[in-house]
N, C-alpha and C. Protein backbone atom coordinates (compact mmCIF):
# COMPACT_ATOMS: atom_id res chain seq x y z
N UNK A 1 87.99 59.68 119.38
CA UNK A 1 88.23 61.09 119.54
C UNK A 1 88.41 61.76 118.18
N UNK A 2 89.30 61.35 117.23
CA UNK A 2 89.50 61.96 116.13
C UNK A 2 87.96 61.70 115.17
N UNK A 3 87.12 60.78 115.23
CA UNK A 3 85.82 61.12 114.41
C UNK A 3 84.94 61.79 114.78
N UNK A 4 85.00 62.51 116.69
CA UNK A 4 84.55 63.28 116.78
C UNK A 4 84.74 64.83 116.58
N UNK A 5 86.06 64.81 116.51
CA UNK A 5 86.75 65.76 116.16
C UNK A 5 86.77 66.33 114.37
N UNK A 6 86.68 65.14 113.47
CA UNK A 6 86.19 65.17 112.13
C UNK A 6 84.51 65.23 111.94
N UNK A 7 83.76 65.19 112.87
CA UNK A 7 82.58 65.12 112.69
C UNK A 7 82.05 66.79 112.79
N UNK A 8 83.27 67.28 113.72
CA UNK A 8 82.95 68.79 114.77
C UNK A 8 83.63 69.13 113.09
N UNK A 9 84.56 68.99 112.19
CA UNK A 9 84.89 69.80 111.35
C UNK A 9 84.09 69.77 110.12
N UNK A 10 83.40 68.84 110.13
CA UNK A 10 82.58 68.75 108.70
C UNK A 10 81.03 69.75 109.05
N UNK A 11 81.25 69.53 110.24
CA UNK A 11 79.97 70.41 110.83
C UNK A 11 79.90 71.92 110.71
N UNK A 12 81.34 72.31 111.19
CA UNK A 12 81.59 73.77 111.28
C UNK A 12 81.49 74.47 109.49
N UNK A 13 82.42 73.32 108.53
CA UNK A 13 81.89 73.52 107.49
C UNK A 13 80.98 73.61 106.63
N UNK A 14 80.25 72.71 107.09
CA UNK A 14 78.84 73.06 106.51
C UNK A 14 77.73 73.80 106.63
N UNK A 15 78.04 74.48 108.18
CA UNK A 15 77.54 75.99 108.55
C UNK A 15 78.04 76.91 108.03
N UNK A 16 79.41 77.15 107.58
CA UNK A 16 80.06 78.23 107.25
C UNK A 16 80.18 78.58 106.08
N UNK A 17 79.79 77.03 105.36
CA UNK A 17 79.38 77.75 103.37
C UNK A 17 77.87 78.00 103.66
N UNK A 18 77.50 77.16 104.31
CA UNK A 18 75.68 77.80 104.07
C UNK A 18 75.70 79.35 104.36
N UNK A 19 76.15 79.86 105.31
CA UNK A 19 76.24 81.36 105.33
C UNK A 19 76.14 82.34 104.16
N UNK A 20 75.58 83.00 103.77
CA UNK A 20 75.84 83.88 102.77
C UNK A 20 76.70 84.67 102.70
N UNK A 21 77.68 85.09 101.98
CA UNK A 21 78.71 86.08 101.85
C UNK A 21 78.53 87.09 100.97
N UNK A 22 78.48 88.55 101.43
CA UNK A 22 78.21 89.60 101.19
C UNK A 22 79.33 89.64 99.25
N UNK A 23 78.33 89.69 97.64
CA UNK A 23 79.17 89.99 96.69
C UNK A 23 79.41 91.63 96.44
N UNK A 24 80.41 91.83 95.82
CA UNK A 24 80.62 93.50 94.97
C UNK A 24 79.28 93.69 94.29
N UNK A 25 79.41 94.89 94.46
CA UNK A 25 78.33 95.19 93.32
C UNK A 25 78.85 95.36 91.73
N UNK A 26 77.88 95.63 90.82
CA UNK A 26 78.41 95.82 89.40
C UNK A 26 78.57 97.79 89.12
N UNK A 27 78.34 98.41 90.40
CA UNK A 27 78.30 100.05 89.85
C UNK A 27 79.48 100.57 90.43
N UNK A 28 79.94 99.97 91.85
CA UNK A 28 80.98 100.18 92.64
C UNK A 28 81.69 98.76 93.58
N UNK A 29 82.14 97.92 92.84
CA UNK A 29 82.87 97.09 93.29
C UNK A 29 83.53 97.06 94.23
N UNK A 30 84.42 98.08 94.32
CA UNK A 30 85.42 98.67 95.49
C UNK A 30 84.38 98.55 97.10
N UNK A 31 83.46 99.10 97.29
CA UNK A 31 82.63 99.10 98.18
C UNK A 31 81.23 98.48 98.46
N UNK A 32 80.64 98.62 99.11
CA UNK A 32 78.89 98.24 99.10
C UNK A 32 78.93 97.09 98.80
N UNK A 33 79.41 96.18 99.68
CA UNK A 33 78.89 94.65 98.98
C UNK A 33 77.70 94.47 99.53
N UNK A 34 76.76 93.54 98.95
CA UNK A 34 75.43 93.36 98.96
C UNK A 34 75.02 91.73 99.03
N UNK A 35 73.93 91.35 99.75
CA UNK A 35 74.09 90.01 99.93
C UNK A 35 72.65 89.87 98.73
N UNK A 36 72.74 88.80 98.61
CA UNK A 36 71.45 88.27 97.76
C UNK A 36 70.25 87.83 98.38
N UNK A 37 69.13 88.33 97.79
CA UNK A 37 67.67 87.60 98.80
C UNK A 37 67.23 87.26 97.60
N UNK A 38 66.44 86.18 97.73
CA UNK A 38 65.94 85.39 97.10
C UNK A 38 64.27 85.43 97.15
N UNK A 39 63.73 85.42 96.24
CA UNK A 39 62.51 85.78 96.62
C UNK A 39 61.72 86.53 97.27
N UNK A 40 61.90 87.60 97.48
CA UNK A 40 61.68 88.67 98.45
C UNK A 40 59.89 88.74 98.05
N UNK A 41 59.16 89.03 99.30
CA UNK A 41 57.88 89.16 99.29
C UNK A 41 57.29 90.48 99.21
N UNK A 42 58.54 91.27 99.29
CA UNK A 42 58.00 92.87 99.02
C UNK A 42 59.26 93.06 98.10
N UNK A 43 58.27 93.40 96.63
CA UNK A 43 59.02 93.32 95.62
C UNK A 43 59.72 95.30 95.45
N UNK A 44 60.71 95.06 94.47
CA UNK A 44 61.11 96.32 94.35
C UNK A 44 60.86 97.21 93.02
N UNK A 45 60.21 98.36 93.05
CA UNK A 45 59.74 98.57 92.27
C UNK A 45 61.03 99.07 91.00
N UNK A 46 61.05 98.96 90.18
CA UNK A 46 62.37 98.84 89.10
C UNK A 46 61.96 99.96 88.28
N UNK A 47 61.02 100.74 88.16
CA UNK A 47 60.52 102.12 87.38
C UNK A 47 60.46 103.19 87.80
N UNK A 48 60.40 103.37 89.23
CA UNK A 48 60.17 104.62 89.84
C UNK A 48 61.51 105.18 90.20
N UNK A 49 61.21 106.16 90.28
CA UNK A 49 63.05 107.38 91.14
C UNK A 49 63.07 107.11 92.22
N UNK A 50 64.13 106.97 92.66
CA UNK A 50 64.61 106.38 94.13
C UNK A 50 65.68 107.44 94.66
N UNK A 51 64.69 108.49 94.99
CA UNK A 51 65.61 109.87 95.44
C UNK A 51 66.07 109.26 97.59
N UNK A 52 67.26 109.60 97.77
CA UNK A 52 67.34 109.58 98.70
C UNK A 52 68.32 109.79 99.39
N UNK A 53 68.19 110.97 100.52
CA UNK A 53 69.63 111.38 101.54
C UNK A 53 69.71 111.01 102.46
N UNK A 54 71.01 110.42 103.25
CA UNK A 54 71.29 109.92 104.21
C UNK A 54 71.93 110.77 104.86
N UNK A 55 71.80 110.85 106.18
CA UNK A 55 71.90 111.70 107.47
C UNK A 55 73.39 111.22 107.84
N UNK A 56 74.08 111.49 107.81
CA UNK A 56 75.68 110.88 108.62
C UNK A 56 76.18 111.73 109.25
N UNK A 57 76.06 111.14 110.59
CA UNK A 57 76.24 112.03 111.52
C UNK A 57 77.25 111.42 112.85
N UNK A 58 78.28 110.32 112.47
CA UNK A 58 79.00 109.74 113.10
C UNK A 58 80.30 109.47 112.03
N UNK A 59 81.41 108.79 112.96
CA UNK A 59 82.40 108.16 112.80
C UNK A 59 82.72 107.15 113.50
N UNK A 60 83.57 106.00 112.25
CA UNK A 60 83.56 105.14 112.82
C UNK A 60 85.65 104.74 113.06
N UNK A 61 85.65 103.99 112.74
CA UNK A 61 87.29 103.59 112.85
C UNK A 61 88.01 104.39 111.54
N UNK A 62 89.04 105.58 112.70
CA UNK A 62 89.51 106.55 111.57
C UNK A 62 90.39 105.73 110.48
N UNK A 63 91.04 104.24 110.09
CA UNK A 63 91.44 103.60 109.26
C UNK A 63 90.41 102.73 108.04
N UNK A 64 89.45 103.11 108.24
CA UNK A 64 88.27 102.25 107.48
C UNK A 64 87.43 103.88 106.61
N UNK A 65 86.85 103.49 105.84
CA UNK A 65 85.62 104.04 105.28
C UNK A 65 84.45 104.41 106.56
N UNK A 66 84.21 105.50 106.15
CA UNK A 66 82.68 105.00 107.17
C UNK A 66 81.90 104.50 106.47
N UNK A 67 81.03 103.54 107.71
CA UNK A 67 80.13 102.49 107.53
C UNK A 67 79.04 103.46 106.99
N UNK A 68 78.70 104.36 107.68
CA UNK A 68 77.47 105.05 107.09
C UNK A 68 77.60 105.77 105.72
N UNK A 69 78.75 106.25 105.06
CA UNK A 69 79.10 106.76 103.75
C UNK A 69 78.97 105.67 102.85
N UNK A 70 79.65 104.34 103.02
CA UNK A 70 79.47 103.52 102.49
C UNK A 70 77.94 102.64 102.17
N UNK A 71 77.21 102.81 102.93
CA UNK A 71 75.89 102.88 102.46
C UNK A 71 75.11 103.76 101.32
N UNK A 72 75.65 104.35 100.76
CA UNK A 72 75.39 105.18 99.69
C UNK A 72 76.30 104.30 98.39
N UNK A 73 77.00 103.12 98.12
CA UNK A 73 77.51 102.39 97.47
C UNK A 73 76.66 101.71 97.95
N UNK A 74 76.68 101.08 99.00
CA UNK A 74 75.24 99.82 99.51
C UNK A 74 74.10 99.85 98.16
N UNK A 75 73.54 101.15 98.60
CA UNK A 75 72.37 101.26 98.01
C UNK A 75 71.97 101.62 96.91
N UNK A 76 73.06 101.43 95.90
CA UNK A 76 73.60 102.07 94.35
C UNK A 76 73.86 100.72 93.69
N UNK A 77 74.31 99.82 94.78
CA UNK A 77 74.58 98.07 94.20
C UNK A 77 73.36 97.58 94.62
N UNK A 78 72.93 97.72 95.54
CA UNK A 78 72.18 96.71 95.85
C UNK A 78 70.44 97.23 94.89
N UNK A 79 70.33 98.72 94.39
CA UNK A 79 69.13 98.67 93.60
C UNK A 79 69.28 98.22 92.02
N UNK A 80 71.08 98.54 91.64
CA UNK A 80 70.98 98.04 90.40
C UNK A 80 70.59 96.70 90.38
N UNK A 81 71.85 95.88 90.93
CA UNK A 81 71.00 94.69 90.66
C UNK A 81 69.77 94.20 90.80
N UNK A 82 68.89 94.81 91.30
CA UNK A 82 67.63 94.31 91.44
C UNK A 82 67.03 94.88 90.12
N UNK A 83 67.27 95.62 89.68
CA UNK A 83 67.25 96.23 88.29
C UNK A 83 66.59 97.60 87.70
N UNK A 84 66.96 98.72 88.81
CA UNK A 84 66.86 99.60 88.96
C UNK A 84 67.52 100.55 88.06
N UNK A 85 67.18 101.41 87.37
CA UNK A 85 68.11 101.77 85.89
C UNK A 85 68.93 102.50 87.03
N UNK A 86 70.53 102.73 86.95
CA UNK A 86 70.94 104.03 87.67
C UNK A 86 70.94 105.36 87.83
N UNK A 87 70.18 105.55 86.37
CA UNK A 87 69.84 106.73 85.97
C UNK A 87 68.47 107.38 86.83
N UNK A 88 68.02 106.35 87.71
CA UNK A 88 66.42 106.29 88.25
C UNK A 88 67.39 106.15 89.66
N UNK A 89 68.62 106.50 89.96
CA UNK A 89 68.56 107.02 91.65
C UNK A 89 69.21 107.91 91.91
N UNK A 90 68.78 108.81 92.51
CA UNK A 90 70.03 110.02 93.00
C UNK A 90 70.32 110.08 93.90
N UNK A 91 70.83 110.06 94.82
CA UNK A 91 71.69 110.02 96.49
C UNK A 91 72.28 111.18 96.72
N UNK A 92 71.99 111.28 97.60
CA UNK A 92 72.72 112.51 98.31
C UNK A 92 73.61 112.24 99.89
N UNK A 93 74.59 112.97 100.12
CA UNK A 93 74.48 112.17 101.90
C UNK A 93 74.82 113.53 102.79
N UNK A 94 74.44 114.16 104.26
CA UNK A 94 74.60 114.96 104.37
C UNK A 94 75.50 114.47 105.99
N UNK A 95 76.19 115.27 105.86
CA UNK A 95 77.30 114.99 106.93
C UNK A 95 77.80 116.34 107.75
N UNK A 96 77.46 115.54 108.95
CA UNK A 96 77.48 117.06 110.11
C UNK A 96 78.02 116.45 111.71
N UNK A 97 78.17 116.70 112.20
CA UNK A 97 79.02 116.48 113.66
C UNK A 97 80.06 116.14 113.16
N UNK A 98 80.96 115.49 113.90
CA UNK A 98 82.45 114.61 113.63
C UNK A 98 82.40 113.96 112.51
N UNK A 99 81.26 113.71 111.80
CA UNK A 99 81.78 113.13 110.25
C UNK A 99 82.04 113.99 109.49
N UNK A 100 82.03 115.45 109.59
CA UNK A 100 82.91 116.42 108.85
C UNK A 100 84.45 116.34 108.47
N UNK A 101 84.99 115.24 108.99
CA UNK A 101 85.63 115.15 109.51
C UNK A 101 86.60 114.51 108.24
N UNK A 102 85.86 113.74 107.93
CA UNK A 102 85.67 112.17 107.10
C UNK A 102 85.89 112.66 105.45
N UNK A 103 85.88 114.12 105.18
CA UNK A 103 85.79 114.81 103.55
C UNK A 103 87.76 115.38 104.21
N UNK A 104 88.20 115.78 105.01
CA UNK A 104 89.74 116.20 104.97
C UNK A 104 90.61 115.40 103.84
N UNK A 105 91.09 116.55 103.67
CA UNK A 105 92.32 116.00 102.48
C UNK A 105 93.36 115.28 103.72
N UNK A 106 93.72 114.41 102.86
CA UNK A 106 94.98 113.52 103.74
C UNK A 106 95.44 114.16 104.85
N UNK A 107 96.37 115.02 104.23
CA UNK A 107 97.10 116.26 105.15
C UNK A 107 96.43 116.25 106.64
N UNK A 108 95.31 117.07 106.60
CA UNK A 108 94.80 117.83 107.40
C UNK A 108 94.28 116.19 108.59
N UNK A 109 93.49 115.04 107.40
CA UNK A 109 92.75 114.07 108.16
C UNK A 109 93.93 113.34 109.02
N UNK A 110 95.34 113.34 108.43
CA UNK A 110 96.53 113.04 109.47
C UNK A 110 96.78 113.64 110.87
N UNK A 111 96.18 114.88 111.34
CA UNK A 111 96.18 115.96 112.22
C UNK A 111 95.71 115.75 112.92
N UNK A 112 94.58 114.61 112.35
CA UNK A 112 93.29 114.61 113.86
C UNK A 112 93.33 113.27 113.80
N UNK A 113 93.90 112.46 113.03
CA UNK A 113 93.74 111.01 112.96
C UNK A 113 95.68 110.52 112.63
N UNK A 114 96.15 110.59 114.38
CA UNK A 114 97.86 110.59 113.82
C UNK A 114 98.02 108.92 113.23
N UNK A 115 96.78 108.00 113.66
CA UNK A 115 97.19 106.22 113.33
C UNK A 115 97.49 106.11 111.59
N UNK A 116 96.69 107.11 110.82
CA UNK A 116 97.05 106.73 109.44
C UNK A 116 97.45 108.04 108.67
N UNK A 117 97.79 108.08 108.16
CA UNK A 117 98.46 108.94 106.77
C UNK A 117 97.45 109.39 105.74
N UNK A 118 96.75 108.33 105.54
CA UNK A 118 95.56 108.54 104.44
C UNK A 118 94.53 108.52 104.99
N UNK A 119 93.45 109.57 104.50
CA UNK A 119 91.74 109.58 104.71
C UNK A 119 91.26 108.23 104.03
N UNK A 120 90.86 107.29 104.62
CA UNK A 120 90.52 106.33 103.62
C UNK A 120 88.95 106.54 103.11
N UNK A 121 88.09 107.59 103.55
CA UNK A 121 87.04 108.18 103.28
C UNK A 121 87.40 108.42 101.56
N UNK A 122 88.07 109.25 101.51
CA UNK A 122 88.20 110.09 100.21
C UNK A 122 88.08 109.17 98.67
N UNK A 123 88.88 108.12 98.78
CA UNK A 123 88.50 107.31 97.80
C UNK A 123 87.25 106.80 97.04
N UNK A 124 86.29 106.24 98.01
CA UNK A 124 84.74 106.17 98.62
C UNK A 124 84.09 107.54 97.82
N UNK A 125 84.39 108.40 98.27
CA UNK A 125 83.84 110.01 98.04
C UNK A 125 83.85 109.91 96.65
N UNK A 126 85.42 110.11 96.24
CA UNK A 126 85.56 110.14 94.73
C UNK A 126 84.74 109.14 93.63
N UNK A 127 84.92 107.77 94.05
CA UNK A 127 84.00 106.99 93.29
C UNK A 127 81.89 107.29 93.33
N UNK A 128 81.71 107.84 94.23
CA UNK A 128 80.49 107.86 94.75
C UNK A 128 80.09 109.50 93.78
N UNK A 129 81.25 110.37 94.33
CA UNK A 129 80.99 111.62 93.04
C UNK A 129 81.04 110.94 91.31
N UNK A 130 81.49 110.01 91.26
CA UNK A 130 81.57 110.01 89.91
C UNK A 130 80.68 109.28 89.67
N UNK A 131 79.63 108.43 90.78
CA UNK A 131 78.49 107.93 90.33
C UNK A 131 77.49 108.95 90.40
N UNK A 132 77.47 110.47 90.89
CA UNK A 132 76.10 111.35 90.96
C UNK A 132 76.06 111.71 92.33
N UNK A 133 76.86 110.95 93.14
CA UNK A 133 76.47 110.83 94.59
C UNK A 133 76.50 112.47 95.24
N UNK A 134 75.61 113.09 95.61
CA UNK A 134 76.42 114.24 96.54
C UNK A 134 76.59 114.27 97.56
N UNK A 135 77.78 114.44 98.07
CA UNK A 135 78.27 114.47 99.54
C UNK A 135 77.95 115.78 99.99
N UNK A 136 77.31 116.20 100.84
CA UNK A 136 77.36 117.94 101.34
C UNK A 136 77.21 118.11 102.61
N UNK A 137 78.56 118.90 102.95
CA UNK A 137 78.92 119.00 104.42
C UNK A 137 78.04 120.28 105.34
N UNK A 138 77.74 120.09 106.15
CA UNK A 138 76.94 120.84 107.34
C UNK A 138 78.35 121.85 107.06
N UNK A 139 77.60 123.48 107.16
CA UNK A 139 78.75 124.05 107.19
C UNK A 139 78.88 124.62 108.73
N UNK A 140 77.83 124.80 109.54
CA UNK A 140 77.62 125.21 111.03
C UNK A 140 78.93 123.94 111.77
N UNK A 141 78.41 122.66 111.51
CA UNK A 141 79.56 121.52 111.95
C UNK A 141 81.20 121.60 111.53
N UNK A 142 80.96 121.98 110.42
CA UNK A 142 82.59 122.33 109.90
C UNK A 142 83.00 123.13 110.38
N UNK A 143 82.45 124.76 110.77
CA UNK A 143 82.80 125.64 111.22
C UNK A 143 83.27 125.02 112.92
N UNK A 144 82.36 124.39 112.92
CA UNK A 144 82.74 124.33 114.61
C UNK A 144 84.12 123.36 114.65
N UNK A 145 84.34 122.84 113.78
CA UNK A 145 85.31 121.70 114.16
C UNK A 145 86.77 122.06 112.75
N UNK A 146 86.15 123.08 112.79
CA UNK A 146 87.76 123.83 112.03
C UNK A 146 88.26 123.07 110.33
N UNK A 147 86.93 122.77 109.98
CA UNK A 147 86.89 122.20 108.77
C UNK A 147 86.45 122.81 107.70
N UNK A 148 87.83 123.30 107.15
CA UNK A 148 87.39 124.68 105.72
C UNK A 148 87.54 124.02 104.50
N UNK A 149 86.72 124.66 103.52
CA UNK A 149 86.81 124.33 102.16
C UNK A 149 88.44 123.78 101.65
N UNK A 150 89.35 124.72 102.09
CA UNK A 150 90.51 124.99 101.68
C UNK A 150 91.23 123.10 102.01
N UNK A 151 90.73 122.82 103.26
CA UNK A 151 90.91 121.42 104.04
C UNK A 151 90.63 120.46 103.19
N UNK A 152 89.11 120.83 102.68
CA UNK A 152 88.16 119.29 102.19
C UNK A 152 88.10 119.20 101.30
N UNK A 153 88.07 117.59 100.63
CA UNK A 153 88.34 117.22 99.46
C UNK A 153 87.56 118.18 98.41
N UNK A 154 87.66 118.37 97.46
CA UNK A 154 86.99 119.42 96.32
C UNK A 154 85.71 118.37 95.62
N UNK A 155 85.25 117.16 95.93
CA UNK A 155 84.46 116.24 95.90
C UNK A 155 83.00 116.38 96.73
N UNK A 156 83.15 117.53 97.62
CA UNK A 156 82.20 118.05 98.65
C UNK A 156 81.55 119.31 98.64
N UNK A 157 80.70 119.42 98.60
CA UNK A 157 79.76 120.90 99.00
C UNK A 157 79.11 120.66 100.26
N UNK A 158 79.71 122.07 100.47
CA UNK A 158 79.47 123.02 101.71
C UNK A 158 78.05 123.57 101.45
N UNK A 159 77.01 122.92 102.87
CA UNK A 159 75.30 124.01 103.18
C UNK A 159 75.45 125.16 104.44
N UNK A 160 75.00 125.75 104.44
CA UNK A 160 74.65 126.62 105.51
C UNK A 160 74.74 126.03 106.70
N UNK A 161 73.60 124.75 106.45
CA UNK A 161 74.13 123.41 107.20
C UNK A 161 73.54 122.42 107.09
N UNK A 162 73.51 121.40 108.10
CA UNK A 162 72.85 119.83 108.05
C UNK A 162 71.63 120.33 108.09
N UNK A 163 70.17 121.12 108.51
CA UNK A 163 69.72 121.10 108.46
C UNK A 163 69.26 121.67 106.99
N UNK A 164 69.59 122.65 107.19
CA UNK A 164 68.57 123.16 105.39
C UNK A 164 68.93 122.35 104.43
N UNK A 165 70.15 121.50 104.26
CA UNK A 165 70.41 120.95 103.25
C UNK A 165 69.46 119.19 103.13
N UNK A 166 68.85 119.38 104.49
CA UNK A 166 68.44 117.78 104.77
C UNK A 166 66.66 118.45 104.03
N UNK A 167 65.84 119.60 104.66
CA UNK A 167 64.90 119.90 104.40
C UNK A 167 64.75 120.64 102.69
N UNK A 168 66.29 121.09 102.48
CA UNK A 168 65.48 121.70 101.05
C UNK A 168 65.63 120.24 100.19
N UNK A 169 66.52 119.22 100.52
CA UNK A 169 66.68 118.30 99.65
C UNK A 169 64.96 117.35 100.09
N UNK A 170 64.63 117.33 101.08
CA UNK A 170 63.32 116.64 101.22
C UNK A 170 62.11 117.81 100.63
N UNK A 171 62.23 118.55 100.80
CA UNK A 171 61.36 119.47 99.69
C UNK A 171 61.38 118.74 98.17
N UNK A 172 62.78 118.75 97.64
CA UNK A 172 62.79 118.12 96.06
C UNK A 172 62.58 116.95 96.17
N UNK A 173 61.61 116.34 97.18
CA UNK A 173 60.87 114.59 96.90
C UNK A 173 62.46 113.40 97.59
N UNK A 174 63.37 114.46 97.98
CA UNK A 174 64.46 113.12 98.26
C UNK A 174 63.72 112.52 99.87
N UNK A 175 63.93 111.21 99.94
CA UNK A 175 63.41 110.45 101.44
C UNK A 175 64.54 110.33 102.43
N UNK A 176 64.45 110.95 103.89
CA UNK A 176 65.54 110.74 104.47
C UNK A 176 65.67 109.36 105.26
N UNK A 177 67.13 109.24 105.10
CA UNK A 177 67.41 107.56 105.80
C UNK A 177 68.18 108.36 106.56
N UNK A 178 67.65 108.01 107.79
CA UNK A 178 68.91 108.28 108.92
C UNK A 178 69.33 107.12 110.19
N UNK A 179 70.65 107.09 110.22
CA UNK A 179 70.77 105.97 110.94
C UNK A 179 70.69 105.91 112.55
């Protein structure tokens, strides 16, 4: 019984390092971990501009980051290292329904979210502004859901709304990722 039982543990272990585990990146550590591929058969091109806005248009667990904001660190680690100058990506992310939600200063994000005290969004935001990132909130969505400038982090710009800000930014060559 016990060598089957040592056999079941050497087993489970040796599935569970083979696994890959998601590392930090080198632009934003704090977030976006990125797994490694090895040989990839569709290579990445390392010269061209890699304009691109992401659609966020959900929330996820009001104690976490959102998953979809955090993809904008995803994709800031995961092109440097492949060796993408950073200077060669610009990101944008545009945020409208209930992820308006997700830019509140503490205060206010305590009001609608009584489980935590802190926006844990905002941190995310701040590092992501200081990489270039622009966050810009649907202002039609904010309006509807009582989300004023005065509220949201000063890390955010306000559009008319999710839409013109998704089409004039795809006008200037950005590609939309939407999830």
């Amino acid at each position: 019984m016990k060598l089957k039982y040592s056999c079941l543990a050497v087993l489970f272990f040796a599935i569970t390092s083979y696994a890959q585990q998601p590392v930090p990146g080198n632009l934003i550590a704090e977030y976006g971990k990125t797994f490694e591929v090895d040989s990839p058969g569709f290579k990445t091109d390392t010269t061209s501009k890699l304009k691109v806005v992401f659609d966020v248009n959900r929330s996820f667990d009001s104690t976490e980051p959102n998953k979809l904001i955090e993809t904008a660190a995803r994709f800031l680690n995961m092109h440097e290292k492949a060796g993408v100058d950073p200077k060669n990506m610009q990101v944008a992310l545009v945020l409208h329904g209930k992820a308006v939600f997700e830019v509140l200063k503490d205060e206010y994000y305590k009001e609608k979210h009584a489980e935590t005290d802190k926006n844990p969004n905002l941190p995310l935001i701040e590092i992501l502004n200081q990489h270039g990132v622009q966050v810009i909130v649907c202002g039609q969505s904010a309006a509807h859901h009582g989300v004023t400038k005065l509220k949201a982090d000063d890390n955010v710009k306000f559009a008319l709304s999710a839409m013109t800000a998704l089409v004039q930014l795809q006008n200037d060559n950005y590609r939309l990722i939407n999830f």
